[in-house]
N, C-alpha and C. Protein backbone atom coordinates (compact mmCIF):
# COMPACT_ATOMS: atom_id res chain seq x y z
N UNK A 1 18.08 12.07 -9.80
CA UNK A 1 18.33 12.28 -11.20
C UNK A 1 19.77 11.87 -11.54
N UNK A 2 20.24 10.96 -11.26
CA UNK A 2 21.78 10.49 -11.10
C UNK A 2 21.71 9.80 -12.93
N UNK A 3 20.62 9.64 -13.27
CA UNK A 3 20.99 8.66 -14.80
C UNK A 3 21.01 10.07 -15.73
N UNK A 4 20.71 10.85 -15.30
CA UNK A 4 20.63 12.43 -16.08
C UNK A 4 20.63 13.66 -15.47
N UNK A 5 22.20 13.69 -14.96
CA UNK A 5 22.60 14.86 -14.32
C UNK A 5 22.44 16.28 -15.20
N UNK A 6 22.05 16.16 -16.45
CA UNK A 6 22.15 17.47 -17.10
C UNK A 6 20.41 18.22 -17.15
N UNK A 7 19.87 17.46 -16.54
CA UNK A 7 18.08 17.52 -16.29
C UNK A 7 18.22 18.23 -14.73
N UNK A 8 17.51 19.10 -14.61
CA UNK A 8 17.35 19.83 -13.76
C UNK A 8 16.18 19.16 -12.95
N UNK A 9 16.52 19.26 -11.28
CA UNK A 9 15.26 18.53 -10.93
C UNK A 9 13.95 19.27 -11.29
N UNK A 10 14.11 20.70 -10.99
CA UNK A 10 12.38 21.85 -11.13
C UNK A 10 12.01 20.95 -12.83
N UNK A 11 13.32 21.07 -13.84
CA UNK A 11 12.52 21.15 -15.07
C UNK A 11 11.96 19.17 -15.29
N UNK A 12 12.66 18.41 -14.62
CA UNK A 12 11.78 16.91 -14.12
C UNK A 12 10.23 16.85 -13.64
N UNK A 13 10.33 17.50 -12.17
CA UNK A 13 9.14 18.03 -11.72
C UNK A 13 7.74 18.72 -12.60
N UNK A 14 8.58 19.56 -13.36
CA UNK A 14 7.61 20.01 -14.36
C UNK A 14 7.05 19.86 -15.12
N UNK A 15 7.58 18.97 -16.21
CA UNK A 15 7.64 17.90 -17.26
C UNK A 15 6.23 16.56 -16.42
N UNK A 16 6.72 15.87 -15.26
CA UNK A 16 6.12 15.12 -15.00
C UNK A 16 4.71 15.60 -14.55
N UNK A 17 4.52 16.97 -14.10
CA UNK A 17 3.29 17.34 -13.63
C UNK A 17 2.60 17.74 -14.75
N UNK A 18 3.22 18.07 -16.00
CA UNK A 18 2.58 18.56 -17.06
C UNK A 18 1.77 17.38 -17.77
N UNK A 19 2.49 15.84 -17.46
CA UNK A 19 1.91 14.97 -18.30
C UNK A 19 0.58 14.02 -17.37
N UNK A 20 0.93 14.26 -16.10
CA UNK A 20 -0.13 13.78 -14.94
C UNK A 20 -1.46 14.69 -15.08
N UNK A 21 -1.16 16.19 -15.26
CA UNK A 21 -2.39 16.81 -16.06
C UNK A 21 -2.82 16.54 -16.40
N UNK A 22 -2.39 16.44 -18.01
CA UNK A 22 -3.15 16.31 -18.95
C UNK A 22 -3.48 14.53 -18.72
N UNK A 23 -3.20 13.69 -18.52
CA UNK A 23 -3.58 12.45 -18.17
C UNK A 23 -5.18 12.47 -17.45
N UNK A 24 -5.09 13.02 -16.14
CA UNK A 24 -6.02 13.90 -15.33
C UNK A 24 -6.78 14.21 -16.13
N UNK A 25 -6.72 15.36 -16.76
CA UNK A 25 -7.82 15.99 -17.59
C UNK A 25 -8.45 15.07 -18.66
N UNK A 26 -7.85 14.15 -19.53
CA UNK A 26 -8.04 13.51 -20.10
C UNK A 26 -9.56 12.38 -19.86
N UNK A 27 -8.80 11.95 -18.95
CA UNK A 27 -9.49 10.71 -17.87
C UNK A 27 -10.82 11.85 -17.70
N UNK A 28 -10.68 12.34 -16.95
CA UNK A 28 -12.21 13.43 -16.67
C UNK A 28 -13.25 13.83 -17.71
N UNK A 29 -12.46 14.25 -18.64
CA UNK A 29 -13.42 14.31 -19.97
C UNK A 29 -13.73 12.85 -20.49
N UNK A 30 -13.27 11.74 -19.66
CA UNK A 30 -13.71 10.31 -20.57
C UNK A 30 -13.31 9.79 -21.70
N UNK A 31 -12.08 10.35 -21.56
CA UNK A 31 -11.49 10.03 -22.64
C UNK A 31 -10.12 8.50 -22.45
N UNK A 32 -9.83 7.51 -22.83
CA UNK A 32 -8.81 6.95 -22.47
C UNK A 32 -7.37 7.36 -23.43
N UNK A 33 -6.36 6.70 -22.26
CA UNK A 33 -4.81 7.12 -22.34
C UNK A 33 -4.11 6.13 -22.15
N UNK A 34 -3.71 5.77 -23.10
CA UNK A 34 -2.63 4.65 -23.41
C UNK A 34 -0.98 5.04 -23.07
N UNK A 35 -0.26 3.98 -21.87
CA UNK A 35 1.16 4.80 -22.47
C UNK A 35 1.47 3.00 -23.07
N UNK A 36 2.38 3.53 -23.89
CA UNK A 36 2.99 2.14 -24.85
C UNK A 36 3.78 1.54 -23.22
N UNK A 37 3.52 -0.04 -23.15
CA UNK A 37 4.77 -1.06 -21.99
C UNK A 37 4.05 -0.67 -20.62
N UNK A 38 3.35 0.30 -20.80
CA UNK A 38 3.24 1.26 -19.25
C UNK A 38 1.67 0.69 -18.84
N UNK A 39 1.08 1.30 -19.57
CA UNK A 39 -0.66 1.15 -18.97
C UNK A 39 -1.59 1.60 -19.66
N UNK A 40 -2.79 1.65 -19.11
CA UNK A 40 -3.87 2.10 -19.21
C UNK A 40 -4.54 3.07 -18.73
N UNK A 41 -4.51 4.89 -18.92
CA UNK A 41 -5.66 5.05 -17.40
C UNK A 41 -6.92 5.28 -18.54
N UNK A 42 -8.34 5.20 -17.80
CA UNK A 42 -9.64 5.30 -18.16
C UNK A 42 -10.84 5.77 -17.23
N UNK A 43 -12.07 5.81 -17.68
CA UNK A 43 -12.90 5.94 -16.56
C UNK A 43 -13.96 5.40 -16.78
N UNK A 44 -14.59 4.51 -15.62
CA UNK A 44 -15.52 4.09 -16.16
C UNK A 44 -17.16 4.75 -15.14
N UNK A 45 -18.17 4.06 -15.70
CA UNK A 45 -19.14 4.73 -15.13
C UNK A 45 -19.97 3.94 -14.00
N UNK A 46 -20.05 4.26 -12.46
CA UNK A 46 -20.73 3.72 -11.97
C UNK A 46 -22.24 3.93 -11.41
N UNK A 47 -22.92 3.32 -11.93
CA UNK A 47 -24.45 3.43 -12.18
C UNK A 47 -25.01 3.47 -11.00
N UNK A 48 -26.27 4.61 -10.67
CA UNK A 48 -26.85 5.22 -9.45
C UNK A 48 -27.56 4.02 -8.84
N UNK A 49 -27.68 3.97 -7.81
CA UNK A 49 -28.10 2.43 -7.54
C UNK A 49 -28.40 2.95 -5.87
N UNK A 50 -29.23 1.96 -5.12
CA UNK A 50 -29.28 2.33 -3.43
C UNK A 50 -28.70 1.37 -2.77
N UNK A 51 -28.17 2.15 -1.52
CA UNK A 51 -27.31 1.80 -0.55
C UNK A 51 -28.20 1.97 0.99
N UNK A 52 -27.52 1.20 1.80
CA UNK A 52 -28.16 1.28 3.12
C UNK A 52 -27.43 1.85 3.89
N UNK A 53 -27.93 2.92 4.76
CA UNK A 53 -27.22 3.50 5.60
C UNK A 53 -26.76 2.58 6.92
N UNK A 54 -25.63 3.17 7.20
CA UNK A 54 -25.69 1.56 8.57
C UNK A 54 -25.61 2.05 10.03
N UNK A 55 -26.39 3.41 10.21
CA UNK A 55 -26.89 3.79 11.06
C UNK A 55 -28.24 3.57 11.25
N UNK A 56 -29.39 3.79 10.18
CA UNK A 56 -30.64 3.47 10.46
C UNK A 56 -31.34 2.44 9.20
N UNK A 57 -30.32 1.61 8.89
CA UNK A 57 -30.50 0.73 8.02
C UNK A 57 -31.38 0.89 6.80
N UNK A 58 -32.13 2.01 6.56
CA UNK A 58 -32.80 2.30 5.18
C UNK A 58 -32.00 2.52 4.48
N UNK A 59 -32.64 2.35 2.61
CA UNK A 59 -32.11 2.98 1.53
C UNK A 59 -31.96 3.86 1.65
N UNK A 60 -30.71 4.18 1.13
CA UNK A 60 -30.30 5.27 0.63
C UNK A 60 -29.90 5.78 -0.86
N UNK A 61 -30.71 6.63 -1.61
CA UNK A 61 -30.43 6.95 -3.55
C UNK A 61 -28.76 6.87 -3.38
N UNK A 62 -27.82 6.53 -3.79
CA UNK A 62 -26.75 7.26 -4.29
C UNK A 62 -26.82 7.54 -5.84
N UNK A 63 -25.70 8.55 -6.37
CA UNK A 63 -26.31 9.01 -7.67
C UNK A 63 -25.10 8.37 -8.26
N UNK A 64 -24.97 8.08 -9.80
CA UNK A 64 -23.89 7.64 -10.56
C UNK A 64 -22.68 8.50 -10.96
N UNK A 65 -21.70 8.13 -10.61
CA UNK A 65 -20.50 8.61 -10.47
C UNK A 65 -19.24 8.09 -11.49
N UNK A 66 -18.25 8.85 -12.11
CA UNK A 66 -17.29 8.10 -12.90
C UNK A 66 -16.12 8.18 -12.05
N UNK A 67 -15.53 6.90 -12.12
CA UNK A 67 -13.93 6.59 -11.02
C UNK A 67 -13.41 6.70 -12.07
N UNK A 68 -11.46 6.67 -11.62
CA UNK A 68 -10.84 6.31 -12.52
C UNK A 68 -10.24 4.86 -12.54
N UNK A 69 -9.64 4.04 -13.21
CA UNK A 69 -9.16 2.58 -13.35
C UNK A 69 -8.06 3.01 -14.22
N UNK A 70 -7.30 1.86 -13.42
CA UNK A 70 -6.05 1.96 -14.47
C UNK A 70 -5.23 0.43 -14.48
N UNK A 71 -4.81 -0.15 -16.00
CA UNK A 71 -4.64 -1.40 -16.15
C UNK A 71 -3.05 -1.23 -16.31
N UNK A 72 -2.58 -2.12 -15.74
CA UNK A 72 -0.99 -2.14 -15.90
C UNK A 72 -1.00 -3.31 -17.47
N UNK A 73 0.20 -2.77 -18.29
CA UNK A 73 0.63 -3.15 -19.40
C UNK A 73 1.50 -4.65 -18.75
N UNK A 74 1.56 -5.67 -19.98
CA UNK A 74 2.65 -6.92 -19.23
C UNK A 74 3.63 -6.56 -19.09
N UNK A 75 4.44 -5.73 -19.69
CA UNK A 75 5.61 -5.10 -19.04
C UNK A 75 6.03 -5.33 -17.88
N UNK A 76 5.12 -4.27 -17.53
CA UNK A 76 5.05 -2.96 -16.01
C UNK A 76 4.46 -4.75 -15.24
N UNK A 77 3.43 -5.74 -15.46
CA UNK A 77 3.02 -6.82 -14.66
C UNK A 77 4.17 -7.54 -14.43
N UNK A 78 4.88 -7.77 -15.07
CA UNK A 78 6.26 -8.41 -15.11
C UNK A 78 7.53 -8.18 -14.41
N UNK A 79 7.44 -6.84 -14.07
CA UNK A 79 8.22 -6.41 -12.73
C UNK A 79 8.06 -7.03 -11.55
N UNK A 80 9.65 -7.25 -10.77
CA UNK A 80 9.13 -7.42 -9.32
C UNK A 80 9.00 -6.96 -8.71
N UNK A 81 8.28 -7.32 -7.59
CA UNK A 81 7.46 -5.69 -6.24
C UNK A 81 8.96 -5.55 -5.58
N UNK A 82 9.09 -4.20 -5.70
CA UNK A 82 10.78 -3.75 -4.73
C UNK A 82 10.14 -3.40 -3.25
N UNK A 83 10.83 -3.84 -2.47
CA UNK A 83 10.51 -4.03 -0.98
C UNK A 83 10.72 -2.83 -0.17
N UNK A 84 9.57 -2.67 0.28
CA UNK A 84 9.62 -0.70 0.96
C UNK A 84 10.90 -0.67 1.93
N UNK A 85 11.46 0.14 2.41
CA UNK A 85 12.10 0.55 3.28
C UNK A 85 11.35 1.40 4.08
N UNK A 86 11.66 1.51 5.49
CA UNK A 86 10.64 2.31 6.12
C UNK A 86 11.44 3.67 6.64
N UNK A 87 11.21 4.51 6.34
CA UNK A 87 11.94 5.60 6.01
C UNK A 87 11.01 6.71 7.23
N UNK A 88 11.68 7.62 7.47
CA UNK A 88 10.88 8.79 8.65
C UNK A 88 9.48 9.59 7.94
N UNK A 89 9.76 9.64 6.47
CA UNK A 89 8.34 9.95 5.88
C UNK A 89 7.57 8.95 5.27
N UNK A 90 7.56 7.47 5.38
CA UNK A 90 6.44 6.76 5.19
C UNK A 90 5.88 6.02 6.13
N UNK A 91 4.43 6.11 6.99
CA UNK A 91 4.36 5.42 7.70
C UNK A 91 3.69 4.22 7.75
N UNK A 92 4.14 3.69 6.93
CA UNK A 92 3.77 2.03 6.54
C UNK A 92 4.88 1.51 5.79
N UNK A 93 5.52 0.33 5.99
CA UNK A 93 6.58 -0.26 5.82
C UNK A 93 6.67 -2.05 5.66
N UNK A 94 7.17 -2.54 4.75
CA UNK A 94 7.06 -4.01 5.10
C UNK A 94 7.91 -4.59 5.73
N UNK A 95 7.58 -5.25 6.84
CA UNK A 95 8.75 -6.64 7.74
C UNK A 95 9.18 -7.81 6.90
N UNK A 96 10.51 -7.51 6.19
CA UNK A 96 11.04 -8.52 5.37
C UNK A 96 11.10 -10.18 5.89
N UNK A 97 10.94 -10.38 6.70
CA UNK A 97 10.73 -11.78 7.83
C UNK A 97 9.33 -12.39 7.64
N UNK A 98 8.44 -11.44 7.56
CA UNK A 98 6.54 -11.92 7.25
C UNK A 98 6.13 -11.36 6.54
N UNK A 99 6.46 -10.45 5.36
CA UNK A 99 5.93 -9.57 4.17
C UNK A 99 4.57 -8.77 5.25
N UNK A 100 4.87 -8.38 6.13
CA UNK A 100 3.43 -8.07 6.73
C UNK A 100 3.41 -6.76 7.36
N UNK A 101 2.44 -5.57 6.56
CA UNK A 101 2.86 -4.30 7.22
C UNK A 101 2.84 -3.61 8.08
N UNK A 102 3.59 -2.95 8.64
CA UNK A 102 4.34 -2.77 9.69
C UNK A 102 3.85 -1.41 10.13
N UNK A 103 2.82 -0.74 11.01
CA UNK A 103 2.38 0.58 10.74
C UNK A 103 2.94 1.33 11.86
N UNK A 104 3.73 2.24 11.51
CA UNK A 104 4.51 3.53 12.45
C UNK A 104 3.69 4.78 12.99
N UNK A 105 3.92 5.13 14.24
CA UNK A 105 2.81 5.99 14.49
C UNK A 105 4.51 7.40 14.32
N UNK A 106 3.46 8.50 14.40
CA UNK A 106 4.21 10.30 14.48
C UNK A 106 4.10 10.72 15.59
């Protein structure tokens, strides 16, 4: 929080979980959420359809389900990808030499 030292981190934290909520909740009831420069989130519907099991190769019903999707604004597309650092809590990282990721075991 260095661009707004007078923001408390808890009341940041809070603020941001309050609007990922309701985003959340939003999206669930099927509703879409626009942020202006930012995005899109939505949900769309995926229709019950059969699948094969790939243990004993028969159909299988699956039933129709809603995901969520979310469209990045040209803005936010217009950014460049900032290059991970591989840090002790992420364990996947990119090798700046081959863009190619780099997976750390614990």
């Amino acid at each position: 929080m260095e661009s707004h030292p007078h923001l408390a981190r808890k009341d940041a934290e809070e603020a941001g979980e309050v609007i990922l909520n309701g985003i959340m909740r939003a999206v669930a009831e099927g509703k879409r959420v626009e942020i202006r420069n930012f995005g899109v989130f939505s949900a769309s519907l995926r229709k019950a359809h059969l699948t094969r099991s790939p243990k004993t190769a028969k159909p299988v019903p699956k039933a129709s389900a809603r995901f969520p999707k979310f469209r990045a604004d040209k803005p936010l597309q217009a950014l460049e990808p900032i290059a991970l650092k591989q840090t002790a809590l992420s364990p996947v990282a990119l090798d700046a030499a081959s863009a190619s990721p780099i997976v750390t075991s614990f």
